[in-house]
Protein backbone atom coordinates (compact mmCIF):
# COMPACT_ATOMS: atom_id res chain seq x y z
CA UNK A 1 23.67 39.64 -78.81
CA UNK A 2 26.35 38.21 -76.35
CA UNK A 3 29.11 40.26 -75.78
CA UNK A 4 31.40 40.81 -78.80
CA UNK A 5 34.76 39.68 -79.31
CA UNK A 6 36.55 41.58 -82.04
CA UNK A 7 39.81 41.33 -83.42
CA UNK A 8 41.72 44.61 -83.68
CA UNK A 9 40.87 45.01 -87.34
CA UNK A 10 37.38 44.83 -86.99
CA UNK A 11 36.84 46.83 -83.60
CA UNK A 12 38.98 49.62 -86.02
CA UNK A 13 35.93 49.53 -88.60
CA UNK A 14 33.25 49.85 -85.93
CA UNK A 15 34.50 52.95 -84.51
CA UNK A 16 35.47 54.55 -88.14
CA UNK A 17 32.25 53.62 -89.60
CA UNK A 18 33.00 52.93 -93.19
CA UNK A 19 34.00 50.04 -95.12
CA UNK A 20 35.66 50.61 -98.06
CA UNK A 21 36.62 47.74 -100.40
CA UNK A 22 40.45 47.24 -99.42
CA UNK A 23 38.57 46.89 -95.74
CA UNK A 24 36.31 44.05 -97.20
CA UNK A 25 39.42 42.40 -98.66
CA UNK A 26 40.97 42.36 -95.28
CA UNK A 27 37.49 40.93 -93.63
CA UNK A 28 37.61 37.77 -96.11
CA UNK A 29 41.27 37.23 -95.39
CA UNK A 30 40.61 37.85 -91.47
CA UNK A 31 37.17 36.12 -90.93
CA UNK A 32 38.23 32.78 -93.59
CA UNK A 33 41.59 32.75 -92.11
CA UNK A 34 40.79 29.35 -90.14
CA UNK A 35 38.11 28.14 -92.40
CA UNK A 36 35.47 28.37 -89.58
CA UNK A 37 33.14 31.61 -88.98
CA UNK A 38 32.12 31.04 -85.58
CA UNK A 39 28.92 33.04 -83.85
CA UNK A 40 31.34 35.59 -82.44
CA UNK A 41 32.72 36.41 -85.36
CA UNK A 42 28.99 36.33 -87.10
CA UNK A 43 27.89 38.83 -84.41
CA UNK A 44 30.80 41.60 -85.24
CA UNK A 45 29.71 41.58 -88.56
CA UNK A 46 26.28 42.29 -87.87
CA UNK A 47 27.34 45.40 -85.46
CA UNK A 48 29.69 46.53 -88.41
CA UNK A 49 26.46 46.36 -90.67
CA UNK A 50 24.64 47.95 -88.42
CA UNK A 51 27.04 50.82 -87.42
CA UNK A 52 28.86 51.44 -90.63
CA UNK A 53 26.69 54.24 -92.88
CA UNK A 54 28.97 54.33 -95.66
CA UNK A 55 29.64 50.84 -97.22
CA UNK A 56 30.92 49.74 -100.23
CA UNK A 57 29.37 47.60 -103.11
CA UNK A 58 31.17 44.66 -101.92
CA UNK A 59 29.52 45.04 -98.36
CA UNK A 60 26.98 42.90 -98.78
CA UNK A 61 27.82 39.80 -100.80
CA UNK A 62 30.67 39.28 -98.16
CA UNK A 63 28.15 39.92 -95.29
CA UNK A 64 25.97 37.96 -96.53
CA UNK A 65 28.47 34.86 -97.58
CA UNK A 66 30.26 34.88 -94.00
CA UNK A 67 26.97 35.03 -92.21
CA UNK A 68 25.55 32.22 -94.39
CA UNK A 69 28.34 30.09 -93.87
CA UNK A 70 28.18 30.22 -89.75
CA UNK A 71 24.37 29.62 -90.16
CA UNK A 72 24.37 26.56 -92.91
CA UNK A 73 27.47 24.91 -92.83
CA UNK A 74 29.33 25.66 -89.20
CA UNK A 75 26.52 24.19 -86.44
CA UNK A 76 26.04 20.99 -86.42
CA UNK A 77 24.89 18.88 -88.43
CA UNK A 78 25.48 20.64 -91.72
CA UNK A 79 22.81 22.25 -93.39
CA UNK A 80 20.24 21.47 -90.73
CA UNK A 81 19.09 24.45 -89.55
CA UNK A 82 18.53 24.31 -85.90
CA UNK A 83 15.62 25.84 -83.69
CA UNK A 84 17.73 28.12 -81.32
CA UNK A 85 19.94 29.15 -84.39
CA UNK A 86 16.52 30.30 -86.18
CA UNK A 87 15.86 31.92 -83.16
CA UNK A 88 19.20 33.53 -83.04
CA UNK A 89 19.18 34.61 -86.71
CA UNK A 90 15.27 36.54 -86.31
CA UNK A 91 16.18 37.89 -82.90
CA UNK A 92 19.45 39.32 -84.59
CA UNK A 93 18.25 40.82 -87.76
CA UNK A 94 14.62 41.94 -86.12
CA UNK A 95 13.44 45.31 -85.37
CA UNK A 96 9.32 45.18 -83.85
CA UNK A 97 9.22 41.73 -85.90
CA UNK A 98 10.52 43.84 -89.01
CA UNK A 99 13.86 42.56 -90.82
CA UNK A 100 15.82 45.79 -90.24
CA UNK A 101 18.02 46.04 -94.04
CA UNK A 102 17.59 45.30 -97.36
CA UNK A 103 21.25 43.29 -96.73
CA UNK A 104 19.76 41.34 -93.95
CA UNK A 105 16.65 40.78 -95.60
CA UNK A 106 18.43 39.04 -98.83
CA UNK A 107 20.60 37.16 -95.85
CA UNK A 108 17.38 35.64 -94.91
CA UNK A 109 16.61 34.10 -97.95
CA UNK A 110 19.94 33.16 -98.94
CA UNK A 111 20.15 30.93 -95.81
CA UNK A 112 16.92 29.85 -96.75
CA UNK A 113 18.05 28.58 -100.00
CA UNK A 114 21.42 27.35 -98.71
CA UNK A 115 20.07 25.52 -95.67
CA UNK A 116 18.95 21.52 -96.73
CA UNK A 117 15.84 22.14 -93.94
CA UNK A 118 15.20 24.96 -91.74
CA UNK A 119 12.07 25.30 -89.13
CA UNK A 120 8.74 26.03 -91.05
CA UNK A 121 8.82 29.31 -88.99
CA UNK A 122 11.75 30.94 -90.81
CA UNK A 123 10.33 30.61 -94.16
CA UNK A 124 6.87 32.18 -92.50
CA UNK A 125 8.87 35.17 -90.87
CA UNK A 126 10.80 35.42 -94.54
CA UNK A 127 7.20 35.70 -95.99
CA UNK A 128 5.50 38.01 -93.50
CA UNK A 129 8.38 40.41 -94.73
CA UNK A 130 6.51 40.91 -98.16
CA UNK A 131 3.51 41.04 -97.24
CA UNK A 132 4.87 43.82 -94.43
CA UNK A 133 5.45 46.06 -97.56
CA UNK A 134 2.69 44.89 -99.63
CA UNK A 135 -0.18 45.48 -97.30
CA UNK A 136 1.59 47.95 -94.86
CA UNK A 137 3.99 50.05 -96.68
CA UNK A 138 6.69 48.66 -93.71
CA UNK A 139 9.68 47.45 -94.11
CA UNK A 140 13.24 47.06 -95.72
CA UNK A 141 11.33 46.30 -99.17
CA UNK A 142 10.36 50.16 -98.82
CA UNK A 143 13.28 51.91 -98.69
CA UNK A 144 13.58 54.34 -101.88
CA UNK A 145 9.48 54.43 -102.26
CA UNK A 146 9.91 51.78 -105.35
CA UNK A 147 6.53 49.78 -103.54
CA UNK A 148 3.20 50.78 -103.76
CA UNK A 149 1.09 49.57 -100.40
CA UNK A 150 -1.85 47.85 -101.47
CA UNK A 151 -0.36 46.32 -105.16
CA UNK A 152 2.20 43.66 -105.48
CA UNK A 153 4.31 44.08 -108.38
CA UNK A 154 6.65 41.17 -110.56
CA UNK A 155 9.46 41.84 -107.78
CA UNK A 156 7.67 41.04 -104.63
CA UNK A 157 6.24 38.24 -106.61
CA UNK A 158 9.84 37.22 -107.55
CA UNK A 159 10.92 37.09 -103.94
CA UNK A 160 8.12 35.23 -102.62
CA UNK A 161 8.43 32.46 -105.16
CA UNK A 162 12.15 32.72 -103.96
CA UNK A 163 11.34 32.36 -100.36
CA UNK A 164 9.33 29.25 -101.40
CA UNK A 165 11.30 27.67 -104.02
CA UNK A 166 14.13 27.95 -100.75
CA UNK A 167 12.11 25.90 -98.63
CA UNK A 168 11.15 22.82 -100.28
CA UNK A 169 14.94 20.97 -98.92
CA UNK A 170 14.83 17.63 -97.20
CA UNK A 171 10.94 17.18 -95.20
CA UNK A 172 9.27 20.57 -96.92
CA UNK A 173 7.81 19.08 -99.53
CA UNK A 174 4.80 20.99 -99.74
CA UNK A 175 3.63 24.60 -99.19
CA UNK A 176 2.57 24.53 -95.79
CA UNK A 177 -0.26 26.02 -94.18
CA UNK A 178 1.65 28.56 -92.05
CA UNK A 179 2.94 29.85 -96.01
CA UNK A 180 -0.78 29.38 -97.35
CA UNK A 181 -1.94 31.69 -94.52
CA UNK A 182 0.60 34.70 -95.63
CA UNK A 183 -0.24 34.48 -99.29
CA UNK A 184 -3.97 34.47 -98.51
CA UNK A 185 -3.39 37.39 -96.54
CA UNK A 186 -1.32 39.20 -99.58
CA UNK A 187 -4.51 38.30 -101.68
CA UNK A 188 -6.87 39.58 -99.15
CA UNK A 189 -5.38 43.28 -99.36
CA UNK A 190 -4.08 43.40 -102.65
CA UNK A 191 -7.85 41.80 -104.52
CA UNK A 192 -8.71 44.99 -106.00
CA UNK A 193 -5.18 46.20 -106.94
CA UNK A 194 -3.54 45.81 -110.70
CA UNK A 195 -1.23 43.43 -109.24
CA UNK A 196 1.14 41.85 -111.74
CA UNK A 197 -0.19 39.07 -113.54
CA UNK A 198 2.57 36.43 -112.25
CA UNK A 199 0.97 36.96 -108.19
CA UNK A 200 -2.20 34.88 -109.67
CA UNK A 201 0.17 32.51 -111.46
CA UNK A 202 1.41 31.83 -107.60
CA UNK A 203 -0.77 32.22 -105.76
CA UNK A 204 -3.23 29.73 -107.65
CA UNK A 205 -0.11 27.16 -107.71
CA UNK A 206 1.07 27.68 -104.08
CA UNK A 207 -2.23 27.31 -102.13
CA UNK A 208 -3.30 24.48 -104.57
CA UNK A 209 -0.04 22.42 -103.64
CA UNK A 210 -1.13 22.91 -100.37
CA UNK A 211 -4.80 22.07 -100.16
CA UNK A 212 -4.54 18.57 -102.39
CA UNK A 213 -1.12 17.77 -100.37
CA UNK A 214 -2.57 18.15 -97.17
CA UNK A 215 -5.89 15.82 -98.88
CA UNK A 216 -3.34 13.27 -99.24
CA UNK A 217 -3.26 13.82 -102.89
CA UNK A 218 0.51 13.07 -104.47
CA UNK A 219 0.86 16.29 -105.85
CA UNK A 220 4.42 17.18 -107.14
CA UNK A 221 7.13 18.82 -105.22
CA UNK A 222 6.68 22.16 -104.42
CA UNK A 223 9.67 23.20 -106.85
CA UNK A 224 8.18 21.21 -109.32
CA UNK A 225 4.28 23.18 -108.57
CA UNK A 226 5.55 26.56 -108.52
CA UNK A 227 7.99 27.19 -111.52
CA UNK A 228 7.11 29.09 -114.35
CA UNK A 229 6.13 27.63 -117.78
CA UNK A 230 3.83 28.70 -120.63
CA UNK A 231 1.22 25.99 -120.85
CA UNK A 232 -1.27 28.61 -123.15
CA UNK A 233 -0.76 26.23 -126.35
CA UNK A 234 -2.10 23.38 -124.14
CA UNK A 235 -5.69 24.81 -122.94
CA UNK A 236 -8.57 23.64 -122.88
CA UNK A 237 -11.09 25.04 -124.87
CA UNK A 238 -14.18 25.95 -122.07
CA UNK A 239 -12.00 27.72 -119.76
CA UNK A 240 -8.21 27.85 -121.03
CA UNK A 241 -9.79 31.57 -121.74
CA UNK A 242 -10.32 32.51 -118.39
CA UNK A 243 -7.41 30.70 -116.72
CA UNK A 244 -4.71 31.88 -119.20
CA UNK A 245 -5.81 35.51 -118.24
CA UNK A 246 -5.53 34.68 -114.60
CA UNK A 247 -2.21 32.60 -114.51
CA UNK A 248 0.49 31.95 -116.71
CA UNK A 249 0.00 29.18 -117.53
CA UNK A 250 -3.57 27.26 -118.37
CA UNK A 251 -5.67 24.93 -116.43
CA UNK A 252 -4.91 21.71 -118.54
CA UNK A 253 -1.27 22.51 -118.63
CA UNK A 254 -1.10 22.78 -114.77
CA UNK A 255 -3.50 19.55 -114.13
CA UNK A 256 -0.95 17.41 -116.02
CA UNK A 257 1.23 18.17 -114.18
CA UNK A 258 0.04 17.15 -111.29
CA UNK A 259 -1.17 13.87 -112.43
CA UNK A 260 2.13 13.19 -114.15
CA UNK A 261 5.28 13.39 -113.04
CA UNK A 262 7.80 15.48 -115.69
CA UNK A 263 11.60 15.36 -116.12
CA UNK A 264 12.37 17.63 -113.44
CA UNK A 265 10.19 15.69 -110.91
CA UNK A 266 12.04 12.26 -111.85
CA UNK A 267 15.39 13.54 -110.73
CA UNK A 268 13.92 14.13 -107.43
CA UNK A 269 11.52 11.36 -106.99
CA UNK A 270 14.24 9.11 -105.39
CA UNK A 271 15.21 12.46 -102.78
CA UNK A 272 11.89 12.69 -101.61
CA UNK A 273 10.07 9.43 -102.48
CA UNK A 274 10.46 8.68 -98.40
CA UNK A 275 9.59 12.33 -97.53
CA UNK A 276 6.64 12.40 -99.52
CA UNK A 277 5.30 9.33 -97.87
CA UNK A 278 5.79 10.38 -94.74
CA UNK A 279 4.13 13.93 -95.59
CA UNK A 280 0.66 12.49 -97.10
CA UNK A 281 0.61 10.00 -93.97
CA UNK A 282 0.65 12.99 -91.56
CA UNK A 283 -1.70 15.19 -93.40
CA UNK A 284 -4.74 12.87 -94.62
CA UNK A 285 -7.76 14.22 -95.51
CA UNK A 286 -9.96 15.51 -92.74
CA UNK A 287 -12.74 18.22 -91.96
CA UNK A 288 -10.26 20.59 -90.75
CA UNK A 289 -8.01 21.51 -94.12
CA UNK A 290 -11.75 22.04 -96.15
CA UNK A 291 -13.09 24.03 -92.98
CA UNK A 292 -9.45 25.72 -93.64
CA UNK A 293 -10.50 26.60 -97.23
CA UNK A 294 -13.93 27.61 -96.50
CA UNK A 295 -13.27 30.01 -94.17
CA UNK A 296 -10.99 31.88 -96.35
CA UNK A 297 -12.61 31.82 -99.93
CA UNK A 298 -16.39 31.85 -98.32
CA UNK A 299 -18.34 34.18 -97.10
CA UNK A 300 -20.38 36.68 -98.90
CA UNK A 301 -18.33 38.71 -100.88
CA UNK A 302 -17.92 37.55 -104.85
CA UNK A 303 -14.78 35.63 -105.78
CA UNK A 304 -12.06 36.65 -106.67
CA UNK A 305 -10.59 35.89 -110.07
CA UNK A 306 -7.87 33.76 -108.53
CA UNK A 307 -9.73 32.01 -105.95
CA UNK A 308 -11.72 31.18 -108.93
CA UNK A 309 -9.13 29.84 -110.69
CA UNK A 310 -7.91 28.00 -107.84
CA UNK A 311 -11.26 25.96 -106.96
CA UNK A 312 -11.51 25.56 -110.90
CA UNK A 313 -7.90 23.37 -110.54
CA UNK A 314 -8.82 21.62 -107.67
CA UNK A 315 -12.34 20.71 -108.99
CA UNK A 316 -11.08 19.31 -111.81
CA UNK A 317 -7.50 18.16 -110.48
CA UNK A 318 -8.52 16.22 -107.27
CA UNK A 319 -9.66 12.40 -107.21
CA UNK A 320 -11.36 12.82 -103.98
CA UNK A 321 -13.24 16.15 -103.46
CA UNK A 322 -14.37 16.28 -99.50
CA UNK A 323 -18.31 17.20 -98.96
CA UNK A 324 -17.37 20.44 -97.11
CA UNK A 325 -15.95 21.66 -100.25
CA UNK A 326 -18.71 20.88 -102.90
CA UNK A 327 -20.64 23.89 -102.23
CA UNK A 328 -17.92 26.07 -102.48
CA UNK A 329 -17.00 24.29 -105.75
CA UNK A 330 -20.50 24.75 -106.96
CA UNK A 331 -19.81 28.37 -107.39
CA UNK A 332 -17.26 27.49 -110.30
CA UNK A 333 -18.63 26.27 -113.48
């Protein structure tokens, strides 16, 4: 951080180092006086949240609001996330590439889902920030020992979907491969854990949005691909076993939606129709995305129940299946 310019008010909090809720009161009034939380003002409330051991419940939402509303709505143009204030926001809140509090942690993703676009980065760095607690036992998401390294339970689930429900604003349509890469990772170290059942309902969703949007396939939006429905009473009879023990929702539930757009996708399909366009233009079908998919489902090892599921949807979900793929797909029935 630049240097900080405090008014007296604040500068009396820092040294005293506890913010009660009368204090909190007299933040809002100070910081919203003008309508406008500039980056000055953004950067004494991080040193009070950083200094300050004793803070009250109200702490936080205010932190996070005021810090939110510099971020989103102050730099211009509204709601665009820029580069350098990306940048600005990870260098602030990082400690060794670690978010340093649980507060600054949930400020992360409420900018996320605030922001109408933010650099693909953010939402990476947001992710990497589970999977630090999931396969490392690091992190904010640690503190109190609720986390077990090695297992990812319904809340870490929760927050990814979160994370990626936040970006998919104006030109993230799609889960993108720097997001694919983190939740292959998570699966990589968590395989052989009791994880809760709603990672494989993600994870099998997520990477598939991925894969047939970057085949140029117009799968739905990425809020549409990812939320959580019961699709069981829908199955189909040769493998709506298997899948509805691996996901929430079935493999014939799941593959109409991607072939036909629902309700919730028709409110956005005038949003994004341009978006969209531009998306599967950029990211055609090529060698490289089923090299991409090879590399980390292949290999010796058996697959795992989810991958299984996930080459089961696109096998039977994708028009086009590229020959780099087939033998992989053979392995599914």
């Amino acid at each position: 951080m630049g240097e900080l310019i405090m008014s007296a008010p604040v500068a009396g909090l820092t040294s005293k180092n506890r913010i009660a809720p009368e204090d909190v009161v007299m933040l809002r009034r100070d910081v919203f006086a003008d309508g406008v939380v500039t980056r000055g003002e953004a950067e004494a409330l991080f040193a009070l949240d950083q200094t300050a051991q004793d803070k009250c419940a109200a702490w936080a939402p205010f932190f996070v609001e005021a810090v939110t509303d510099y971020i989103v709505h102050q730099e211009k143009p509204s709601g665009y996330i820029s580069q350098d204030n990306a940048d600005w926001l990870v260098r602030t809140i990082s400690r060794d590439g670690m978010v340093d509090s649980r507060t600054e942690l949930e400020l992360l993703v409420h900018v996320l889902e605030k922001a109408r676009s933010t650099p693909s980065k953010l939402c990476v760095y947001a992710l990497e920030q589970v999977a630090h607690a999931v396969i490392d036992g690091k992190g904010p998401l640690m503190l109190g020992g609720a986390l077990v390294p090695g297992l990812i339970a319904k809340a870490e689930v929760e927050l990814l979907r979160r994370i990626l429900y936040a970006h998919g604003g104006d030109g993230n349509i799609a889960v993108t491969r720097g997001e694919a890469e983190v939740l292959f990772r998570i699966n990589e170290h968590t395989a052989q854990a009791k994880n809760d059942p709603s990672w494989n309902d993600l994870f099998v969703k997520a990477i598939a949005n991925f894969v047939m949007c970057s085949a140029g396939y117009e799968a739905p939006t990425r809020d549409v691909a990812l939320r959580q429905e019961s699709f069981l009473e829908h199955a189909e009879p040769a493998i709506g076993g298997f899948f509805s023990r691996m996901v929430s929702g079935s493999l014939a539930g799941i593959i109409e939606a991607y072939r036909s757009p629902d309700d919730i996708e028709a409110e956005w399909e005038a949003k994004n129709r341009a978006a969209e366009a531009l998306a599967r233009r950029a990211e055609t079908i090529d060698a490289g995305e089923a090299k991409w998919l090879v590399e980390h489902i292949g290999g010796d090892r058996p697959l795992y129940e989810n991958e299984r599921a996930l080459l089961t949807l696109i096998k039977h979900a994708s028009p086009e299946i590229h020959p780099a793929l087939r033998p992989l797909l053979e392995k599914v029935a």
